[in-house]
PDB file of N, CA and C in Angstrom:
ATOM      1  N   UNK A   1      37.692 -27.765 -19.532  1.00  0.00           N
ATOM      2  CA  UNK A   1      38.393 -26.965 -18.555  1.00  0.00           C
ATOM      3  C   UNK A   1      39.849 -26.815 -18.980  1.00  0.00           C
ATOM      4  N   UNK A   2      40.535 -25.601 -19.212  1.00  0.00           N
ATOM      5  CA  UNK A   2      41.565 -25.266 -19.539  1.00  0.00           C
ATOM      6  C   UNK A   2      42.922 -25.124 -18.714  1.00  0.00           C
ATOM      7  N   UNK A   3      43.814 -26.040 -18.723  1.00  0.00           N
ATOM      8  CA  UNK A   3      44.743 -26.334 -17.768  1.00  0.00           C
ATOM      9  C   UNK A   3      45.425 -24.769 -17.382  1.00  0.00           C
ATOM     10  N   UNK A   4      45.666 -24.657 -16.055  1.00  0.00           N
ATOM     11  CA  UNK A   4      46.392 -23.445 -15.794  1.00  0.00           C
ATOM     12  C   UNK A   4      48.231 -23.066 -15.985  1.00  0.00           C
ATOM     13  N   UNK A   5      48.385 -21.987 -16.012  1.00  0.00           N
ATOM     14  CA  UNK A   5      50.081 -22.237 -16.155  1.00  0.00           C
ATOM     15  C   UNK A   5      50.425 -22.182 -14.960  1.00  0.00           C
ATOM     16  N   UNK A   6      51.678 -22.872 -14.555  1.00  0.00           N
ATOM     17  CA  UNK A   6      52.218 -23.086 -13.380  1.00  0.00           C
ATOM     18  C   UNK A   6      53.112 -22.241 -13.176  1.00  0.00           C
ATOM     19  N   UNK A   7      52.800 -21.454 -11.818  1.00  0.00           N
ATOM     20  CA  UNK A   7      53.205 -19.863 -11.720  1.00  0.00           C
ATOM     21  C   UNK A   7      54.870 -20.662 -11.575  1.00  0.00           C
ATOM     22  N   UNK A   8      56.152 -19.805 -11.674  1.00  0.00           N
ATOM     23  CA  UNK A   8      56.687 -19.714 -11.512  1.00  0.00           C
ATOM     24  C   UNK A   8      57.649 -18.367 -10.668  1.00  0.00           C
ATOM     25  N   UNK A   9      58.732 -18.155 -10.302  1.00  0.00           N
ATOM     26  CA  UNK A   9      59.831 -17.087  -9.871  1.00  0.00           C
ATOM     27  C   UNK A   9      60.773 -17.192 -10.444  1.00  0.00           C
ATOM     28  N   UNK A  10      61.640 -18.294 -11.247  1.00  0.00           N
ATOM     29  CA  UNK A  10      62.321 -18.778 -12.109  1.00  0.00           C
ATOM     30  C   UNK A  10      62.384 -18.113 -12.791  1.00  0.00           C
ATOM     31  N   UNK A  11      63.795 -16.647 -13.299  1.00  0.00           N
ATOM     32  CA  UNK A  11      64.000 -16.083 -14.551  1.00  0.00           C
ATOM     33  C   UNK A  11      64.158 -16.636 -15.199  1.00  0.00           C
ATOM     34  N   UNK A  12      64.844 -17.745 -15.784  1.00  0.00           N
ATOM     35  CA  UNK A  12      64.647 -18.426 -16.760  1.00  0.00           C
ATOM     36  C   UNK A  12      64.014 -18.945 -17.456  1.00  0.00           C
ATOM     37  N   UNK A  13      62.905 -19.546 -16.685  1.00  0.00           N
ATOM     38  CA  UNK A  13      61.531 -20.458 -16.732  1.00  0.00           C
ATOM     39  C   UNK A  13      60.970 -19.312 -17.952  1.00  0.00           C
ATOM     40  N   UNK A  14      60.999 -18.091 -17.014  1.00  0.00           N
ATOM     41  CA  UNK A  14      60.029 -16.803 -17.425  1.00  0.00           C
ATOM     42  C   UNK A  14      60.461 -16.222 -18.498  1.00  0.00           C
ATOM     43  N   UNK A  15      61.923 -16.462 -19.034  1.00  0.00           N
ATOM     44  CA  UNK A  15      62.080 -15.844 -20.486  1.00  0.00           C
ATOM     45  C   UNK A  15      62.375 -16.905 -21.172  1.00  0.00           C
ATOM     46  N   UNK A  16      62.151 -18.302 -20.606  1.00  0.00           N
ATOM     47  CA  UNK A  16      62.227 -19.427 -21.848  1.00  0.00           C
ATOM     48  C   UNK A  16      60.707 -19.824 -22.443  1.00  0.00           C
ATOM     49  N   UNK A  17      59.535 -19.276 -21.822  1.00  0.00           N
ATOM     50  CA  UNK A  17      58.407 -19.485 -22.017  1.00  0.00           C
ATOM     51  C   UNK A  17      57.808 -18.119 -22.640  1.00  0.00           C
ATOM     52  N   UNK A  18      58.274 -16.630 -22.313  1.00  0.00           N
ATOM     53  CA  UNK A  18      58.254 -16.155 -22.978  1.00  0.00           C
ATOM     54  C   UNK A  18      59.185 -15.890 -24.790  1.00  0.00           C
ATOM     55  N   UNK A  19      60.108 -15.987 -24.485  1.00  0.00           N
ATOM     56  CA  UNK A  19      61.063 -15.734 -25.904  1.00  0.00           C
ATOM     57  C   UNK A  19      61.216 -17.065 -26.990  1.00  0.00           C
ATOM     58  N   UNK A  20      61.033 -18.377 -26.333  1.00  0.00           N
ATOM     59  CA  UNK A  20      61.340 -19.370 -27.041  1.00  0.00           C
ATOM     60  C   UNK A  20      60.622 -20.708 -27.398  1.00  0.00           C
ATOM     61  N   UNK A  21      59.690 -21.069 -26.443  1.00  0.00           N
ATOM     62  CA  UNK A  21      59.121 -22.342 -26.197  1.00  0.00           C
ATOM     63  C   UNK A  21      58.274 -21.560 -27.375  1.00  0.00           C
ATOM     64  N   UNK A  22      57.889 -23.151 -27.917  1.00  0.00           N
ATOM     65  CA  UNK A  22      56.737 -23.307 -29.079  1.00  0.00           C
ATOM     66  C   UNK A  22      57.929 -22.601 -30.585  1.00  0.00           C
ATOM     67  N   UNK A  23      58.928 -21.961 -30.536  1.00  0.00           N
ATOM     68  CA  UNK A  23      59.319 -20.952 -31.857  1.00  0.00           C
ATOM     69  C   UNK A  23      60.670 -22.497 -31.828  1.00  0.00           C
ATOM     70  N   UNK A  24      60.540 -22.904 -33.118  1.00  0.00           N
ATOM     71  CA  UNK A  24      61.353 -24.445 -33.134  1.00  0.00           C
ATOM     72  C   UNK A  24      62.666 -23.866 -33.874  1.00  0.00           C
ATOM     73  N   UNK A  25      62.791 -22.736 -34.503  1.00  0.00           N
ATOM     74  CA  UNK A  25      63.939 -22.013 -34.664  1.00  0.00           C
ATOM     75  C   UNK A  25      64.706 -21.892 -33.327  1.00  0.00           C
ATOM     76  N   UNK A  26      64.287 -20.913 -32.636  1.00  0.00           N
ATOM     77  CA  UNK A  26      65.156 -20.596 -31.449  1.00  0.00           C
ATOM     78  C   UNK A  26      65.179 -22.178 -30.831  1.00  0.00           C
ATOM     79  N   UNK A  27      64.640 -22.622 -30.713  1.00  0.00           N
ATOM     80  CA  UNK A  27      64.675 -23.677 -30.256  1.00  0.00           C
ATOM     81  C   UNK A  27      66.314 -24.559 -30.807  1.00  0.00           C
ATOM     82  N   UNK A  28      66.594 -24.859 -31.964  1.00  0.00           N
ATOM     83  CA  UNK A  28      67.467 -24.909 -32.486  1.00  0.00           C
ATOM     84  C   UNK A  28      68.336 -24.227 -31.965  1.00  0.00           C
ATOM     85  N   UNK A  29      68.337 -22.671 -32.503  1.00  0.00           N
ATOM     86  CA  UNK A  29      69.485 -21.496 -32.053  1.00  0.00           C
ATOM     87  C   UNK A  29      70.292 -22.837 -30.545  1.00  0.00           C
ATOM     88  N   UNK A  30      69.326 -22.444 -29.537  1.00  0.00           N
ATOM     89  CA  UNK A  30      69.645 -22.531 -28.211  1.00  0.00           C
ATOM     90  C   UNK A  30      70.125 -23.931 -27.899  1.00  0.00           C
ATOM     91  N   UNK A  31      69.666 -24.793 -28.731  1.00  0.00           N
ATOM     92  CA  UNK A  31      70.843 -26.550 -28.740  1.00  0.00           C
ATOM     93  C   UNK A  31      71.958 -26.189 -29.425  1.00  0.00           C
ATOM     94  N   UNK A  32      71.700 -25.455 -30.414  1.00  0.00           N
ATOM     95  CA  UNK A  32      73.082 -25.006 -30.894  1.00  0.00           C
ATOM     96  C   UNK A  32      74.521 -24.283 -29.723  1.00  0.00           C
ATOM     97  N   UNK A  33      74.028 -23.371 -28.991  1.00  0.00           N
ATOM     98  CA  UNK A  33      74.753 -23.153 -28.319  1.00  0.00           C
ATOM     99  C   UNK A  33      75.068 -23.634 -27.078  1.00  0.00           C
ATOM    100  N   UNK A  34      74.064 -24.634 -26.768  1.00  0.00           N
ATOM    101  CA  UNK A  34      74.161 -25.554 -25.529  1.00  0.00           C
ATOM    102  C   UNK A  34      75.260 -26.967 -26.053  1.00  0.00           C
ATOM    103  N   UNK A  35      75.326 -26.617 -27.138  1.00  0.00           N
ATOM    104  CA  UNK A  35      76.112 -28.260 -27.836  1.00  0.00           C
ATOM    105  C   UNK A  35      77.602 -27.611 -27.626  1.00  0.00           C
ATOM    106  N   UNK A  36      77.408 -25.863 -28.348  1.00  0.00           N
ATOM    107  CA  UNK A  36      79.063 -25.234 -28.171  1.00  0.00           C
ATOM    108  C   UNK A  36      79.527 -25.117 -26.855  1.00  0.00           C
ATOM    109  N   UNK A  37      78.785 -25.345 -26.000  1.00  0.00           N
ATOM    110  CA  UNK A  37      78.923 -24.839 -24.826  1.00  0.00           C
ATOM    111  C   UNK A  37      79.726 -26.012 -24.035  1.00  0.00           C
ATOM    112  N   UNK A  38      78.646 -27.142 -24.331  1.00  0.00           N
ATOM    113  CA  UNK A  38      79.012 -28.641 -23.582  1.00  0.00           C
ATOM    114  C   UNK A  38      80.823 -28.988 -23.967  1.00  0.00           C
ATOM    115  N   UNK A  39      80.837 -28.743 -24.951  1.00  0.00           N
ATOM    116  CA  UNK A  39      81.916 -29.265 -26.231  1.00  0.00           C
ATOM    117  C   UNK A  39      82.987 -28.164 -25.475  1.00  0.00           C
ATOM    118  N   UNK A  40      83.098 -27.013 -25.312  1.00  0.00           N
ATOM    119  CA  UNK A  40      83.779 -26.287 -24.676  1.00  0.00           C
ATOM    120  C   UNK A  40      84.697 -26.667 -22.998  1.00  0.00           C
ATOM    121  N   UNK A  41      83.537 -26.777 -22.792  1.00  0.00           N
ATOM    122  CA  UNK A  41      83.781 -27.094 -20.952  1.00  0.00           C
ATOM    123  C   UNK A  41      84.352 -28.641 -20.886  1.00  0.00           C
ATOM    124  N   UNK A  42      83.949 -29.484 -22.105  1.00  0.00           N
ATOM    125  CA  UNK A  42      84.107 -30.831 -21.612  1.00  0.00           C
ATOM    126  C   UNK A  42      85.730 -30.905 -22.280  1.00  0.00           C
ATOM    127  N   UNK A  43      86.243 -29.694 -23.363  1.00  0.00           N
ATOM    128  CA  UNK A  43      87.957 -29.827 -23.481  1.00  0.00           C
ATOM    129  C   UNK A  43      88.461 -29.498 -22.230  1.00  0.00           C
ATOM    130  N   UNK A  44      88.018 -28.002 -21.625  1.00  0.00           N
ATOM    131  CA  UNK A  44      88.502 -27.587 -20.893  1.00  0.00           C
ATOM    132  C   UNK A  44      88.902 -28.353 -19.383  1.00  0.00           C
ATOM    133  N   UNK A  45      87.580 -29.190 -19.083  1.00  0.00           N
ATOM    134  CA  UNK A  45      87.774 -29.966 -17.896  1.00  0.00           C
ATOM    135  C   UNK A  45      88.507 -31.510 -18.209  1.00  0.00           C
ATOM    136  N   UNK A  46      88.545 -32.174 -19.390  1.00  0.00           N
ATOM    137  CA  UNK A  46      89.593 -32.616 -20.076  1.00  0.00           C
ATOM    138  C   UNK A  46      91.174 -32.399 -19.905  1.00  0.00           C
ATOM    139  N   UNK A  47      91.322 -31.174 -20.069  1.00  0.00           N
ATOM    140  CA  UNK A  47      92.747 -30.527 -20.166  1.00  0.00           C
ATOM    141  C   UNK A  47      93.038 -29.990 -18.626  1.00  0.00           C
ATOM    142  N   UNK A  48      92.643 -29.820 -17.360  1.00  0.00           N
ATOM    143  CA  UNK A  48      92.763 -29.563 -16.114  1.00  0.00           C
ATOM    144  C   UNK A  48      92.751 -30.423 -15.617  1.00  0.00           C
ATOM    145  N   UNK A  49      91.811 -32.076 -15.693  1.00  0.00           N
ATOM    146  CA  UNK A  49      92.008 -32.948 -15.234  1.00  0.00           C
ATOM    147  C   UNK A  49      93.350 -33.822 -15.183  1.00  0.00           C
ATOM    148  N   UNK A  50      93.929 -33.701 -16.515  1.00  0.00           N
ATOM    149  CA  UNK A  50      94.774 -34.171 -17.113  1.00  0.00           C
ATOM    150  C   UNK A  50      96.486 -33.190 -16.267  1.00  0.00           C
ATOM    151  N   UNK A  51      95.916 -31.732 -15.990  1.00  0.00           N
ATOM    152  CA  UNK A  51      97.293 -30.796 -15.538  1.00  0.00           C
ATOM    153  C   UNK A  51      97.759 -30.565 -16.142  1.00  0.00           C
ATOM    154  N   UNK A  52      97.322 -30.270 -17.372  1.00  0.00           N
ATOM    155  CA  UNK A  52      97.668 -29.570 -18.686  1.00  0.00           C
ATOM    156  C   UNK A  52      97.616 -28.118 -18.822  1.00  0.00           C
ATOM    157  N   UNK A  53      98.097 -27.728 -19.340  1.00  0.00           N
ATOM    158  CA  UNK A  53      98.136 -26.280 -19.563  1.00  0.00           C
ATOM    159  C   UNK A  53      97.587 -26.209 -21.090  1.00  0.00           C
ATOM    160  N   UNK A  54      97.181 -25.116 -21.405  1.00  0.00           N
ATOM    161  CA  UNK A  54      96.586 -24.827 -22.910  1.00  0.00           C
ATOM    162  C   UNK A  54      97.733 -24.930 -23.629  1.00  0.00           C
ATOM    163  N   UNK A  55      99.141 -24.598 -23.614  1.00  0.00           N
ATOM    164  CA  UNK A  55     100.375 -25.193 -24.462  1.00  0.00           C
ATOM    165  C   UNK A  55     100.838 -26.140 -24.382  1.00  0.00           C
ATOM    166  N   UNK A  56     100.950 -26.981 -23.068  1.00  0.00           N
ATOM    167  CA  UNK A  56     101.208 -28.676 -23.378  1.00  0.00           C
ATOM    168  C   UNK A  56     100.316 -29.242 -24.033  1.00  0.00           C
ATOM    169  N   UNK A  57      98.784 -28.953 -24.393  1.00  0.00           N
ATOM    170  CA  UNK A  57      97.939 -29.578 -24.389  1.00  0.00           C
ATOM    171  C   UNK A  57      98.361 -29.343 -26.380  1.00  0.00           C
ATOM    172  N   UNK A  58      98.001 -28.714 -26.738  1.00  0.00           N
ATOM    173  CA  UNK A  58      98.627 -27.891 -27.822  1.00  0.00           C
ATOM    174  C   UNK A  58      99.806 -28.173 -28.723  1.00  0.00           C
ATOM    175  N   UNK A  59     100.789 -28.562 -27.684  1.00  0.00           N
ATOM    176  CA  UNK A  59     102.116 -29.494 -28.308  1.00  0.00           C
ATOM    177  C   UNK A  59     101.898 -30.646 -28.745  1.00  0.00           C
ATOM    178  N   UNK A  60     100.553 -31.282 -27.735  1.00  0.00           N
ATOM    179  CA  UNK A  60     100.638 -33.000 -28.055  1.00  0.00           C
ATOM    180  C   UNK A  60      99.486 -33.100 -29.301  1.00  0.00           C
ATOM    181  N   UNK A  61      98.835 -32.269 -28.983  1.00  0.00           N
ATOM    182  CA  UNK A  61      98.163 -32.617 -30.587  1.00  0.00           C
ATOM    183  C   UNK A  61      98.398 -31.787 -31.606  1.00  0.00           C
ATOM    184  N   UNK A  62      99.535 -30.990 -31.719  1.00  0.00           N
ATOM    185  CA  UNK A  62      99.985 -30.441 -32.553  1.00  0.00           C
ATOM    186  C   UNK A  62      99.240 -29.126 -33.495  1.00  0.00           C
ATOM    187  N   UNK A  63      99.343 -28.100 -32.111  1.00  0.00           N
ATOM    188  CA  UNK A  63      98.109 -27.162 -33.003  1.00  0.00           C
ATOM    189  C   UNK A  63      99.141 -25.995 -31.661  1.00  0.00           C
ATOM    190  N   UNK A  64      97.978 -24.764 -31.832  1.00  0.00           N
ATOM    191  CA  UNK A  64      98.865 -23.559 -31.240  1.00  0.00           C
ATOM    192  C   UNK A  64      98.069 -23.548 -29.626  1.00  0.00           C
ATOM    193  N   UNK A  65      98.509 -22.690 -28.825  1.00  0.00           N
ATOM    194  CA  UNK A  65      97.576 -22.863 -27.825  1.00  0.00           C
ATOM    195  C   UNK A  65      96.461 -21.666 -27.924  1.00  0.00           C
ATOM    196  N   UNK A  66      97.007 -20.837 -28.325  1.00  0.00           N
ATOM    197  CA  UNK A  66      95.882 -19.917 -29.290  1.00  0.00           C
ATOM    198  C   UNK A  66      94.515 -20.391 -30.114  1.00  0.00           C
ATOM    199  N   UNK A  67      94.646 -22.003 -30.457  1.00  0.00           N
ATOM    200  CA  UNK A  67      94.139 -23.083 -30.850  1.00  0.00           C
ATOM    201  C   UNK A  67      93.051 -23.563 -29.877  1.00  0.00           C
ATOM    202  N   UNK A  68      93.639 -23.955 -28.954  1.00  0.00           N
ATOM    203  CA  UNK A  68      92.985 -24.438 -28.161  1.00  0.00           C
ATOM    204  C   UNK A  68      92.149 -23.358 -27.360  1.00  0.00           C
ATOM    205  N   UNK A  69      92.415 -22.364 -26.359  1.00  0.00           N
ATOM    206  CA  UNK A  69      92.238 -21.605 -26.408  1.00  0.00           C
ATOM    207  C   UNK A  69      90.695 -21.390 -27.167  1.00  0.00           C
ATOM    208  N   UNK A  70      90.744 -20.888 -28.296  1.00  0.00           N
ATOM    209  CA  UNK A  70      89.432 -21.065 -28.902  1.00  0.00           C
ATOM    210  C   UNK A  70      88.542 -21.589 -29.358  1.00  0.00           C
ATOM    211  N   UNK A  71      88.899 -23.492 -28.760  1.00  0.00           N
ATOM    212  CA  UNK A  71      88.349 -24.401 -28.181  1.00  0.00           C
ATOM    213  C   UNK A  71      87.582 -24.792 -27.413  1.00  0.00           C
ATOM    214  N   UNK A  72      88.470 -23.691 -26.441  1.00  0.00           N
ATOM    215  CA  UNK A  72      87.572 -23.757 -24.667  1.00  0.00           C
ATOM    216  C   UNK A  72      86.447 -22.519 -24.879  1.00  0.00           C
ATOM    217  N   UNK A  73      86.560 -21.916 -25.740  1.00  0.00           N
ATOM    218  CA  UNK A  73      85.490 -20.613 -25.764  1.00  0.00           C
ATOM    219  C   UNK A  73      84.253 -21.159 -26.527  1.00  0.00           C
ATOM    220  N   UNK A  74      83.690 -20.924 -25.473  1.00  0.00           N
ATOM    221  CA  UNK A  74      81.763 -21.276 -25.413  1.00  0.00           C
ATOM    222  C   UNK A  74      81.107 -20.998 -27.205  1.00  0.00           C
ATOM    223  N   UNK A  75      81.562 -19.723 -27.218  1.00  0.00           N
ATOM    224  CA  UNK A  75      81.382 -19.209 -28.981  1.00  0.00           C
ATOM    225  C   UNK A  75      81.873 -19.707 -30.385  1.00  0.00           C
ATOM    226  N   UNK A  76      82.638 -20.299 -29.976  1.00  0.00           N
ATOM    227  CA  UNK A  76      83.848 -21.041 -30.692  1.00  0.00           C
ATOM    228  C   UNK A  76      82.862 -22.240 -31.889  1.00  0.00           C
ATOM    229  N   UNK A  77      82.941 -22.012 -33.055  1.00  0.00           N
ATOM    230  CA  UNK A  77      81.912 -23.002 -33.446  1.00  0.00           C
ATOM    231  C   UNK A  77      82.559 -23.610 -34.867  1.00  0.00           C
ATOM    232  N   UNK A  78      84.132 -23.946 -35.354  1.00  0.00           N
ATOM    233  CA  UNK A  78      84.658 -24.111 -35.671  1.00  0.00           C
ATOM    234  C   UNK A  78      85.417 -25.848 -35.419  1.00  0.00           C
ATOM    235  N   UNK A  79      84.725 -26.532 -34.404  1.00  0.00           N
ATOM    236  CA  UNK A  79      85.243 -27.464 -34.172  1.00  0.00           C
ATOM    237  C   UNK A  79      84.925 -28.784 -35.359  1.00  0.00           C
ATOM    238  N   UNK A  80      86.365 -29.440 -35.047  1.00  0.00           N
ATOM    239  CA  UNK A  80      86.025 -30.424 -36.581  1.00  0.00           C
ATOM    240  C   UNK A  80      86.806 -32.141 -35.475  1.00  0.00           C
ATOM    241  N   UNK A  81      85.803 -32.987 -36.240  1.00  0.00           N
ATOM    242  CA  UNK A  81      86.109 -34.403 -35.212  1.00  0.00           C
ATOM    243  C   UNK A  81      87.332 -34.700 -35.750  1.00  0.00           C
ATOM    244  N   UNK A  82      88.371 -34.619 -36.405  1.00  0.00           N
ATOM    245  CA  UNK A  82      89.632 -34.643 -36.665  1.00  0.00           C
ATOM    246  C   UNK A  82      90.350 -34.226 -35.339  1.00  0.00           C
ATOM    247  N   UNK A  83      90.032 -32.381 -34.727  1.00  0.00           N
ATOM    248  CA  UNK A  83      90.691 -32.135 -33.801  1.00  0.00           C
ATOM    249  C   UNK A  83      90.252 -32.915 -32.741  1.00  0.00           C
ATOM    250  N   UNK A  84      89.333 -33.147 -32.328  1.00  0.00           N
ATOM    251  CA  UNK A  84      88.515 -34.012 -30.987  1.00  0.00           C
ATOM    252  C   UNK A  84      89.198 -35.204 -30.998  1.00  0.00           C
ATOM    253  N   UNK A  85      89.364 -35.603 -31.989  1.00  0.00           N
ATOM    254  CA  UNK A  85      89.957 -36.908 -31.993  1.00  0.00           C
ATOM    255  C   UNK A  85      91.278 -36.742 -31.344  1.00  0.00           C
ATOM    256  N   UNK A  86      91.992 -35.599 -31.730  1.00  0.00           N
ATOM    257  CA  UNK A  86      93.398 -35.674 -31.491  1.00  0.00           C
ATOM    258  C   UNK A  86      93.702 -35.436 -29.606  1.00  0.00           C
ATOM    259  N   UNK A  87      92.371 -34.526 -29.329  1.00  0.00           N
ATOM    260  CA  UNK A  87      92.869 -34.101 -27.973  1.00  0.00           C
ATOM    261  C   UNK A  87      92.271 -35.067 -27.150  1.00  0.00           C
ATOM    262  N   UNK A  88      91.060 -36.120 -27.419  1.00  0.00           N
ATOM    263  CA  UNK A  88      90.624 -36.907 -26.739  1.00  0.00           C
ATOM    264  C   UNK A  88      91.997 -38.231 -26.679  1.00  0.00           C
ATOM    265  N   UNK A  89      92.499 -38.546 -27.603  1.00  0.00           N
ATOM    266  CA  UNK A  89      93.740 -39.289 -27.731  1.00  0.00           C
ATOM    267  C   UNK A  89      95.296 -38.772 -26.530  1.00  0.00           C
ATOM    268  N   UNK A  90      94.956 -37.177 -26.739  1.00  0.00           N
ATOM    269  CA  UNK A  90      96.083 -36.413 -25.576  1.00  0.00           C
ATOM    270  C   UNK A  90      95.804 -37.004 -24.494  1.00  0.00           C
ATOM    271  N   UNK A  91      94.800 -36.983 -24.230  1.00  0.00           N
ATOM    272  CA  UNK A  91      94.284 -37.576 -22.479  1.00  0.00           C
ATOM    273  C   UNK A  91      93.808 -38.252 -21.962  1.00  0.00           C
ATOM    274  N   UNK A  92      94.013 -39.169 -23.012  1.00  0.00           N
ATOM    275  CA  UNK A  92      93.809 -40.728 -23.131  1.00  0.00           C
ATOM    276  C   UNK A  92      92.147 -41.001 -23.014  1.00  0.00           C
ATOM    277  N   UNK A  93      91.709 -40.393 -24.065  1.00  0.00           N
ATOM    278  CA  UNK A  93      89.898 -40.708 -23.669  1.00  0.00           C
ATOM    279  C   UNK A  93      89.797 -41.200 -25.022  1.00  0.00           C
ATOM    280  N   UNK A  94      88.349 -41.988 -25.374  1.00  0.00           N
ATOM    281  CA  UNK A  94      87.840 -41.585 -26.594  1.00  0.00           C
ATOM    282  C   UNK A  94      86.825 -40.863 -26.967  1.00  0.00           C
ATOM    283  N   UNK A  95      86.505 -40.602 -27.600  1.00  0.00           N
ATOM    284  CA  UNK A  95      85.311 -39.479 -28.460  1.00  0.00           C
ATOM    285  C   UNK A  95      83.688 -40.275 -28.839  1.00  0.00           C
ATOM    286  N   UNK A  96      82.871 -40.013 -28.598  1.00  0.00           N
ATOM    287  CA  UNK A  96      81.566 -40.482 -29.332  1.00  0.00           C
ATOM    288  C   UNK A  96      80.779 -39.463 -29.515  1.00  0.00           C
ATOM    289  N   UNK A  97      80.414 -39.561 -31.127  1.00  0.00           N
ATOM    290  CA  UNK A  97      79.787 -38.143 -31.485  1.00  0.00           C
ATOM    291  C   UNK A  97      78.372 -38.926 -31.554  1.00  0.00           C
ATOM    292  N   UNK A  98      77.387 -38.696 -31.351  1.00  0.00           N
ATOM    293  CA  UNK A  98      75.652 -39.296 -31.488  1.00  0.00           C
ATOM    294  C   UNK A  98      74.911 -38.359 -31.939  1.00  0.00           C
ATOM    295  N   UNK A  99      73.984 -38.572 -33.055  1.00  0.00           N
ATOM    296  CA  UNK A  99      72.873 -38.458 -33.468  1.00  0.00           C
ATOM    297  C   UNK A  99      71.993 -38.489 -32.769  1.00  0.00           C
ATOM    298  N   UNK A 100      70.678 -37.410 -32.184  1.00  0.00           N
ATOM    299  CA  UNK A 100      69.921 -37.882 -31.563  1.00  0.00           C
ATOM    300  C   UNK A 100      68.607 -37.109 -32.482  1.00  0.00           C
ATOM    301  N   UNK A 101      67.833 -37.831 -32.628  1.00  0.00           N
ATOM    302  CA  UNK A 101      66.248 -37.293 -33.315  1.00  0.00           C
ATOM    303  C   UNK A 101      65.934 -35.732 -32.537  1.00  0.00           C
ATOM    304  N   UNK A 102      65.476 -35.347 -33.490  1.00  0.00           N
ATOM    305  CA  UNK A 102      64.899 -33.756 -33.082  1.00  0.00           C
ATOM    306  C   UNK A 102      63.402 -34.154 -32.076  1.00  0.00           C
ATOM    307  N   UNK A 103      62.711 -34.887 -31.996  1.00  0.00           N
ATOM    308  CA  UNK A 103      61.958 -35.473 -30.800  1.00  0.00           C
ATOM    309  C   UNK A 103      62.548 -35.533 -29.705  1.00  0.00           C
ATOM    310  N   UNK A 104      63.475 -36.203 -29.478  1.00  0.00           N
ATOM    311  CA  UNK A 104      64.065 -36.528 -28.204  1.00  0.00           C
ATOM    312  C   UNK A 104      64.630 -35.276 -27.856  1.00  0.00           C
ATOM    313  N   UNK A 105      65.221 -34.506 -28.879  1.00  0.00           N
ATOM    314  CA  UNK A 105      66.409 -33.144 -28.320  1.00  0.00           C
ATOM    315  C   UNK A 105      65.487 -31.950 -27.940  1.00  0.00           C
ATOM    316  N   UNK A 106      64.326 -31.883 -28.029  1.00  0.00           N
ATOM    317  CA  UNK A 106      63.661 -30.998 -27.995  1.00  0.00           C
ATOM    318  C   UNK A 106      62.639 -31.170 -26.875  1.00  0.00           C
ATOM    319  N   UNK A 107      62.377 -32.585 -26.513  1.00  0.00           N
ATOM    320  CA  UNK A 107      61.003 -32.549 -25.435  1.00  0.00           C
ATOM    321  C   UNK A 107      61.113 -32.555 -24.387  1.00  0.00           C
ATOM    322  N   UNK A 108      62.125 -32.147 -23.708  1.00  0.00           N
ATOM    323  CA  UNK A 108      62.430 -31.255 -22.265  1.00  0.00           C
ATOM    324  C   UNK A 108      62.593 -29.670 -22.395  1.00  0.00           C
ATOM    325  N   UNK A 109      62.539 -29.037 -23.774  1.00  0.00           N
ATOM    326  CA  UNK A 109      62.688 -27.638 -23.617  1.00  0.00           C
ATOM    327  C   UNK A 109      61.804 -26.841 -24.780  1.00  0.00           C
ATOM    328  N   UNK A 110      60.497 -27.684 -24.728  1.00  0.00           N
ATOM    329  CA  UNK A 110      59.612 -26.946 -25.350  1.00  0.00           C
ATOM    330  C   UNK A 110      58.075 -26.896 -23.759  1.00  0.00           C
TER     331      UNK A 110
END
């Protein structure tokens, strides 16, 4: 007996099961931009928590705010743990970058 699919209303559900689940490329693609994404929001809420502005923030680790700036942008895929280091140090945090197996990163979104 052949298990049924579980209807959904969920646009997402409905174009992640159509366009991506099972294709381990896109699959990739889409951690890829969920990693730029995380990495984005987590300077940005970093640098607001803190009451920083994108040019104080900018002064203390010594870069432009134009810099940063394209930091906080989701697309942005240029980031190097040199700079992380510097802005996690601005606001007094530290940094942990982790390795996680392509098993684990993948078996909630296939």
């Amino acid at each position: 007996m052949s298990r049924k699919k579980k209807v959904t209303t969920d646009a997402v559900e409905i174009l992640h099961r159509r366009f991506i689940k099972g294709d381990r490329q896109k699959l990739r693609e889409l951690e890829k931009i969920r990693q730029d994404l995380d990495i984005a929001e987590q300077i940005y809420k970093l640098r607001t928590s803190a009451r920083l502005s994108q040019k104080q923030l900018a002064e203390l680790v010594g870069t432009s705010q134009s810099a940063i700036s394209r930091l906080e942008d989701a697309n942005y895929e240029g980031y190097s743990v040199k700079m992380l280091q510097k802005i996690a140090a601005a606001v007094h945090c530290g940094l942990k970058v982790q390795f996680i197996p392509d098993k684990k990163r993948f078996a909630h979104a296939s």
